[in-house]
PDB file of N, CA and C in Angstrom:
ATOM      1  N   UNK A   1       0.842  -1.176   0.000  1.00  0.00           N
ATOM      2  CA  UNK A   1       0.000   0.000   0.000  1.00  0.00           C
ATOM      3  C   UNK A   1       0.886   1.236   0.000  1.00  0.00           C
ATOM      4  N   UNK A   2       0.810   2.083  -0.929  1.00  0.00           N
ATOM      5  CA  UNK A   2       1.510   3.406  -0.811  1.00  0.00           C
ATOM      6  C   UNK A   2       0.596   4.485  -0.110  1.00  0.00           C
ATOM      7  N   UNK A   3       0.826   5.629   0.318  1.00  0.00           N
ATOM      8  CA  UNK A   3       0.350   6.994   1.040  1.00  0.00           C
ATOM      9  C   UNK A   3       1.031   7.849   1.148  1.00  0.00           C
ATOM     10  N   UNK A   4       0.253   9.004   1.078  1.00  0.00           N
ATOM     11  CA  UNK A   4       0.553  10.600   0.499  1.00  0.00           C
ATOM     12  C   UNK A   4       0.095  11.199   1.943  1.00  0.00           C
ATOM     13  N   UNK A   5       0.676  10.742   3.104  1.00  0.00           N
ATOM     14  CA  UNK A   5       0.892  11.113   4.006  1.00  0.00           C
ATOM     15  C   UNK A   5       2.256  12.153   4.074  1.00  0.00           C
ATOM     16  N   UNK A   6       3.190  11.999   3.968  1.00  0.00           N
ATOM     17  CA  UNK A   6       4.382  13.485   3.850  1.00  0.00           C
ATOM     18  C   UNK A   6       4.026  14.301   3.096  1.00  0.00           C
ATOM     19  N   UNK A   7       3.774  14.482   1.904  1.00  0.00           N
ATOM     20  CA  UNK A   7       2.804  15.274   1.084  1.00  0.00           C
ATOM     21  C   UNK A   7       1.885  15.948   1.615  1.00  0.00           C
ATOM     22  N   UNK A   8       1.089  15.484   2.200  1.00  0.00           N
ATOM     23  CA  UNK A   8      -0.022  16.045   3.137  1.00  0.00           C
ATOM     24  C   UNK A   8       0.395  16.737   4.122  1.00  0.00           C
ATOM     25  N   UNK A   9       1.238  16.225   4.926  1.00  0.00           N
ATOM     26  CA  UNK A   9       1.639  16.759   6.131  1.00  0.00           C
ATOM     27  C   UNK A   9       2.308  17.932   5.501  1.00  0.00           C
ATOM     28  N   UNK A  10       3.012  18.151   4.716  1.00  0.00           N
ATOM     29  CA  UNK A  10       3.442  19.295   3.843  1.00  0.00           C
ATOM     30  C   UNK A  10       2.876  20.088   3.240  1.00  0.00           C
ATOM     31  N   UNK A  11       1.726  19.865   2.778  1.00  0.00           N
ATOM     32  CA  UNK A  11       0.686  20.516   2.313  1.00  0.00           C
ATOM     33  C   UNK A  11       0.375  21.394   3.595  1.00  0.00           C
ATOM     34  N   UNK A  12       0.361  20.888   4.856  1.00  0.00           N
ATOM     35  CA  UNK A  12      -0.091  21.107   5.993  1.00  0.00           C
ATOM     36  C   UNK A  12       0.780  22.266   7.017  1.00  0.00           C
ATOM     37  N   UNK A  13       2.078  22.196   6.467  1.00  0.00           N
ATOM     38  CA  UNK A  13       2.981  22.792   7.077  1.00  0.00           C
ATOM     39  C   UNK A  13       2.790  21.754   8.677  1.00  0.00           C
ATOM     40  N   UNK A  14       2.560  20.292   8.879  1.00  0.00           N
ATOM     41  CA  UNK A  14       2.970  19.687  10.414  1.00  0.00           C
ATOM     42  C   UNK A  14       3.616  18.726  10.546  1.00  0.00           C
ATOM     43  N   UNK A  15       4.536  18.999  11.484  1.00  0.00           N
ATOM     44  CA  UNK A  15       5.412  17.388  11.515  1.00  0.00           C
ATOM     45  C   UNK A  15       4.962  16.152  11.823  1.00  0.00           C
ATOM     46  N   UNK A  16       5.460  15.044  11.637  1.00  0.00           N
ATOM     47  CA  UNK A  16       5.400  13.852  12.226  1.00  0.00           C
ATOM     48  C   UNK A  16       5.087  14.142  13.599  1.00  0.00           C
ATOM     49  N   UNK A  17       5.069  14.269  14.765  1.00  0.00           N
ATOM     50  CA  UNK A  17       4.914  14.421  15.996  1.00  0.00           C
ATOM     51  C   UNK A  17       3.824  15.290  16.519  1.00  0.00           C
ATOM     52  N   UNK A  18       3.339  16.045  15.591  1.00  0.00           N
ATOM     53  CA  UNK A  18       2.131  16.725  15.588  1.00  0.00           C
ATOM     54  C   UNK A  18       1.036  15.748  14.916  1.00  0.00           C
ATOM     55  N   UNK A  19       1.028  15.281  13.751  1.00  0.00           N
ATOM     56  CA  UNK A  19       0.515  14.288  13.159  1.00  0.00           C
ATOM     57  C   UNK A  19       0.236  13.470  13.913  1.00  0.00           C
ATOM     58  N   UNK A  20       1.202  12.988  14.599  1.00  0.00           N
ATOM     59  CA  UNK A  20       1.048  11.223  15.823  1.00  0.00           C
ATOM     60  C   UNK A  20      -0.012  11.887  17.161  1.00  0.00           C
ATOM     61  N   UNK A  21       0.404  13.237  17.668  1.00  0.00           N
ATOM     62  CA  UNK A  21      -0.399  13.654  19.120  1.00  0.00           C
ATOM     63  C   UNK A  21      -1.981  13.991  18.292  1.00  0.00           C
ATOM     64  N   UNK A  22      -2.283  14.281  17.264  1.00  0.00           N
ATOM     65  CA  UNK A  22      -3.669  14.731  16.735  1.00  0.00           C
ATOM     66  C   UNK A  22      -4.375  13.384  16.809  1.00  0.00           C
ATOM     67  N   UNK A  23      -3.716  12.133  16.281  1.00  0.00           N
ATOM     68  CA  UNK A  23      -4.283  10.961  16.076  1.00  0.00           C
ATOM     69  C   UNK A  23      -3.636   9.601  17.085  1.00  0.00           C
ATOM     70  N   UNK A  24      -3.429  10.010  18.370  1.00  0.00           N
ATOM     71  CA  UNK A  24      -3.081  10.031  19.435  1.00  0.00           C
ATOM     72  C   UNK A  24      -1.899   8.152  19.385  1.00  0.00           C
ATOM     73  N   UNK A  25      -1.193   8.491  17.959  1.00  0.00           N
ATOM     74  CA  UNK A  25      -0.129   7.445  18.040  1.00  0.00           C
ATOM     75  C   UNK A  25       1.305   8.211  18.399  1.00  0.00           C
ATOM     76  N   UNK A  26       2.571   7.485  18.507  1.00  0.00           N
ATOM     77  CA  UNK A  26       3.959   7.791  18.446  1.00  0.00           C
ATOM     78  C   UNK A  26       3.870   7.848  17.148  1.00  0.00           C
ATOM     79  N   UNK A  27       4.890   8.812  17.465  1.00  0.00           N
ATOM     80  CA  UNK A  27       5.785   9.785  16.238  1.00  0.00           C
ATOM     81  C   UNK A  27       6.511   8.396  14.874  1.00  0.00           C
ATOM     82  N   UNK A  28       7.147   7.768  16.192  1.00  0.00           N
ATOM     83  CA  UNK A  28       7.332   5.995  15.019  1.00  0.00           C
ATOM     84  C   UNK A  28       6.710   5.316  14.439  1.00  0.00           C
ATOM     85  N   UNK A  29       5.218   5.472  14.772  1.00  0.00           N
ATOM     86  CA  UNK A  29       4.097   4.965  14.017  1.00  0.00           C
ATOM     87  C   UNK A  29       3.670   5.890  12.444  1.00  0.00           C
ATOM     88  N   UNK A  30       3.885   7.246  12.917  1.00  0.00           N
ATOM     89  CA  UNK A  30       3.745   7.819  11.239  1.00  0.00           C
ATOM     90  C   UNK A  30       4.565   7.579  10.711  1.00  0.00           C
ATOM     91  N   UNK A  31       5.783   7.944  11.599  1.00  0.00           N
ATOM     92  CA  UNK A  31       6.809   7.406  10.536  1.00  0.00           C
ATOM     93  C   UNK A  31       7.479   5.588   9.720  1.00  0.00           C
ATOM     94  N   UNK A  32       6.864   4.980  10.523  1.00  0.00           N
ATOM     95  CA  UNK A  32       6.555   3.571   9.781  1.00  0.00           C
ATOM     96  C   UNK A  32       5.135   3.522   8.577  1.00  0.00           C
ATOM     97  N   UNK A  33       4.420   4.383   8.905  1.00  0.00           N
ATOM     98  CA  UNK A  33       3.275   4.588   7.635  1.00  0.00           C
ATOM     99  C   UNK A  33       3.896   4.859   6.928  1.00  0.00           C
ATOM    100  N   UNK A  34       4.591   6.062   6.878  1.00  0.00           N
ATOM    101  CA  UNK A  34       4.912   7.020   5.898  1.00  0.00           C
ATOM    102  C   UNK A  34       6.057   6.091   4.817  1.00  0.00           C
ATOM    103  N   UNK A  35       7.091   5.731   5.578  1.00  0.00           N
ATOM    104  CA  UNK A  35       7.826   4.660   4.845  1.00  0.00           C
ATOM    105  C   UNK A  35       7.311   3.455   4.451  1.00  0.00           C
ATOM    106  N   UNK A  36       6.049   2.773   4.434  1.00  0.00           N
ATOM    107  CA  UNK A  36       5.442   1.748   4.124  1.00  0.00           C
ATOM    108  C   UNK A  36       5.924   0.508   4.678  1.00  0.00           C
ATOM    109  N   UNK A  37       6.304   0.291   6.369  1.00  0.00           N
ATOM    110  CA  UNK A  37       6.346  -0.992   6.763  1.00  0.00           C
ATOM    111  C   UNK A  37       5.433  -0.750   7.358  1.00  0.00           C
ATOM    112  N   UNK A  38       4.700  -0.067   7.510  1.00  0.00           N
ATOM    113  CA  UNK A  38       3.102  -0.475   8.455  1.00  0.00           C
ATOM    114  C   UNK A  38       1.824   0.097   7.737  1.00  0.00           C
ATOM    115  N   UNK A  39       1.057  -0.676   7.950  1.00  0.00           N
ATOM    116  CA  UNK A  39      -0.330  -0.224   7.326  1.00  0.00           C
ATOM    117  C   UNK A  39      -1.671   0.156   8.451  1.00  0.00           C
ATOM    118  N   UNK A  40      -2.150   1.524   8.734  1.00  0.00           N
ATOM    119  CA  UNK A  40      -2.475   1.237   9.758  1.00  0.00           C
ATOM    120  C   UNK A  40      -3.921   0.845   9.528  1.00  0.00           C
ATOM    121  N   UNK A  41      -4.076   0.541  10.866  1.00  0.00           N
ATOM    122  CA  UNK A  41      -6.123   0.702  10.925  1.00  0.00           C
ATOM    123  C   UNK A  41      -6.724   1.222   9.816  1.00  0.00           C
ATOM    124  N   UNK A  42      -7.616   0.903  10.265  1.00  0.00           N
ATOM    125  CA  UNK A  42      -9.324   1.574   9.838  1.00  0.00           C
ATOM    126  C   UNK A  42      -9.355   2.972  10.249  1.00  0.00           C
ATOM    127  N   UNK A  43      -9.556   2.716  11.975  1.00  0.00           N
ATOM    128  CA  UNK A  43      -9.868   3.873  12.591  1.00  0.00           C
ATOM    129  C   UNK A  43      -8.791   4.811  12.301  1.00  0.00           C
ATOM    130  N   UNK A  44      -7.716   4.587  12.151  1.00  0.00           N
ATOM    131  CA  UNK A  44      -6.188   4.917  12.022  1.00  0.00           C
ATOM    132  C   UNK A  44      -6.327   6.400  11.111  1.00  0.00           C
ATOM    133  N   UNK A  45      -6.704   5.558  10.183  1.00  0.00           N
ATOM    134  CA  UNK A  45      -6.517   5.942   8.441  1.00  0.00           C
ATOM    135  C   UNK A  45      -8.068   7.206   8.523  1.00  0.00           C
ATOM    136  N   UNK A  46      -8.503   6.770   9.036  1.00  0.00           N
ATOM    137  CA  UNK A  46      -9.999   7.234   9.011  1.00  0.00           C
ATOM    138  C   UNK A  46      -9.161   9.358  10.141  1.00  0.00           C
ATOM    139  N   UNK A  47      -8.732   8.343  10.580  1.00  0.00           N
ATOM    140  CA  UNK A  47      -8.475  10.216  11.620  1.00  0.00           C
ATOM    141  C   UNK A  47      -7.762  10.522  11.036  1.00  0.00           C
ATOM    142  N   UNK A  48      -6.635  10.069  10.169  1.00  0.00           N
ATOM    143  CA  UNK A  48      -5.890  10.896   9.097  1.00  0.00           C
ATOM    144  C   UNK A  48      -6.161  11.417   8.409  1.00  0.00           C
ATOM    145  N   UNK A  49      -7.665  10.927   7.272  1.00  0.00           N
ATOM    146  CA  UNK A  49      -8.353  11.834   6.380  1.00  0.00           C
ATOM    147  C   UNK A  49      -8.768  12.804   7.106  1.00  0.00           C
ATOM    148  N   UNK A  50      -9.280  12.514   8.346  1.00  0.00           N
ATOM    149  CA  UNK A  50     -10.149  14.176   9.185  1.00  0.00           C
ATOM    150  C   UNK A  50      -9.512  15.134   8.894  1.00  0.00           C
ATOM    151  N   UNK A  51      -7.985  14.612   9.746  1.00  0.00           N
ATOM    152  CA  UNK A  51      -7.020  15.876   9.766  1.00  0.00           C
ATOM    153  C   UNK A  51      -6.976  16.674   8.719  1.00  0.00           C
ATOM    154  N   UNK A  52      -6.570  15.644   7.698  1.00  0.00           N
ATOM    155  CA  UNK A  52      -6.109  16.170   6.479  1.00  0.00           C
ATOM    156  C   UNK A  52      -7.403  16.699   5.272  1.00  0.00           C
ATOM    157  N   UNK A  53      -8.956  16.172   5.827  1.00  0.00           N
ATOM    158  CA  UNK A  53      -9.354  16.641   5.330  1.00  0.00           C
ATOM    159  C   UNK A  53      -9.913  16.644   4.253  1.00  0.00           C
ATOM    160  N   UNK A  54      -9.716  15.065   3.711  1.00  0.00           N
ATOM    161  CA  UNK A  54      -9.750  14.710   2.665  1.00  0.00           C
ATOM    162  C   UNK A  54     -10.024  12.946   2.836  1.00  0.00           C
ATOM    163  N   UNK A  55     -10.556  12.137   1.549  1.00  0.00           N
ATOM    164  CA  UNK A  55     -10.535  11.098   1.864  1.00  0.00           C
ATOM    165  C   UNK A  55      -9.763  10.192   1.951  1.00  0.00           C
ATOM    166  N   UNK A  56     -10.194   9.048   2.795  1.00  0.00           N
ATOM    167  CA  UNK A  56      -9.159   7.903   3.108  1.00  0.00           C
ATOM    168  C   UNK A  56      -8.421   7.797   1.912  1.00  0.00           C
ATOM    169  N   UNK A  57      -9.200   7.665   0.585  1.00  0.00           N
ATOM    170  CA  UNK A  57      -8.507   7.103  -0.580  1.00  0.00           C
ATOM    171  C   UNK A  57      -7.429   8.216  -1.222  1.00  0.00           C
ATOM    172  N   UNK A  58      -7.637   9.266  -0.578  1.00  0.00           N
ATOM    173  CA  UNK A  58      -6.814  10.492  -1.121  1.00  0.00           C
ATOM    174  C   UNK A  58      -5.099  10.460  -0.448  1.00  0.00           C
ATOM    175  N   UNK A  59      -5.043   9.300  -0.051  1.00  0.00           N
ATOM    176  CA  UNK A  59      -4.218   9.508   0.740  1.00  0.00           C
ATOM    177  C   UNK A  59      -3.348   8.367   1.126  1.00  0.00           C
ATOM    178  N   UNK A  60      -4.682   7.077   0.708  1.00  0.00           N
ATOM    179  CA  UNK A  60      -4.037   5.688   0.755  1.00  0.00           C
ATOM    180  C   UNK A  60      -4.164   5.155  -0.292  1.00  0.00           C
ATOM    181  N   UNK A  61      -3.463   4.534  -1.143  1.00  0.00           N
ATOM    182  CA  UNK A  61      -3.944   3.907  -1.962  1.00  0.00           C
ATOM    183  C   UNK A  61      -3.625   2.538  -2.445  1.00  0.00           C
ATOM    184  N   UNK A  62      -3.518   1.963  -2.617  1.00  0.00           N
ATOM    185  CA  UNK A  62      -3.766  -0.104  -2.906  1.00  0.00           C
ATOM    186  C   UNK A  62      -2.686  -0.063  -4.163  1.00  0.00           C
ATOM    187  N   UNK A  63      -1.853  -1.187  -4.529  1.00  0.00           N
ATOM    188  CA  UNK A  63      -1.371  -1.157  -4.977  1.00  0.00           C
ATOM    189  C   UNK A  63      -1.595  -2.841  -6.411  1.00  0.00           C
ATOM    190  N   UNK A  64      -1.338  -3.021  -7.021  1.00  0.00           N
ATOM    191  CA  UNK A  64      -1.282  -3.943  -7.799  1.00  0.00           C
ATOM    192  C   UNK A  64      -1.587  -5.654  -7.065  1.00  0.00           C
ATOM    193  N   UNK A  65      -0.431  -5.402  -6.162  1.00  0.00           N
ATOM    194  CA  UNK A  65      -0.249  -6.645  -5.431  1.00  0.00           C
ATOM    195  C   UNK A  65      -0.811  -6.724  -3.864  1.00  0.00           C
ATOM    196  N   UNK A  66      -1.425  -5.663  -3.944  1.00  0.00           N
ATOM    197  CA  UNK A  66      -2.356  -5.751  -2.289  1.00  0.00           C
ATOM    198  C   UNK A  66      -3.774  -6.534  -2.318  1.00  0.00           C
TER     199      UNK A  66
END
């Protein structure tokens, strides 16, 4: 699964650590999204679009082999 999570957060002007306290994970958890060894939740993914404002799919997206 790829995501346009740094992008966003850039779009956003907020760091990783602001990102993790809004959606009440560690800072190592976005940053394992963001690099693609973790895929998170439902609920996860779901408070990320809030933030950002946009939809889940805007942000996550499936890849060939998912």
């Amino acid at each position: 699964m790829k995501n346009r999570i740094k992008v966003a957060r850039a779009g956003q002007n907020i760091t990783q650590q602001q990102l993790a306290d809004a959606v009440g994970v560690s800072r190592q958890t976005i940053n394992s999204i963001e690099s693609g060894k973790f895929v998170p939740s439902t609920v996860l993914a779901l408070k990320m679009a809030r933030i950002f404002n946009c939809k889940v799919e805007e942000i996550f997206l499936l890849e060939e082999e998912d």
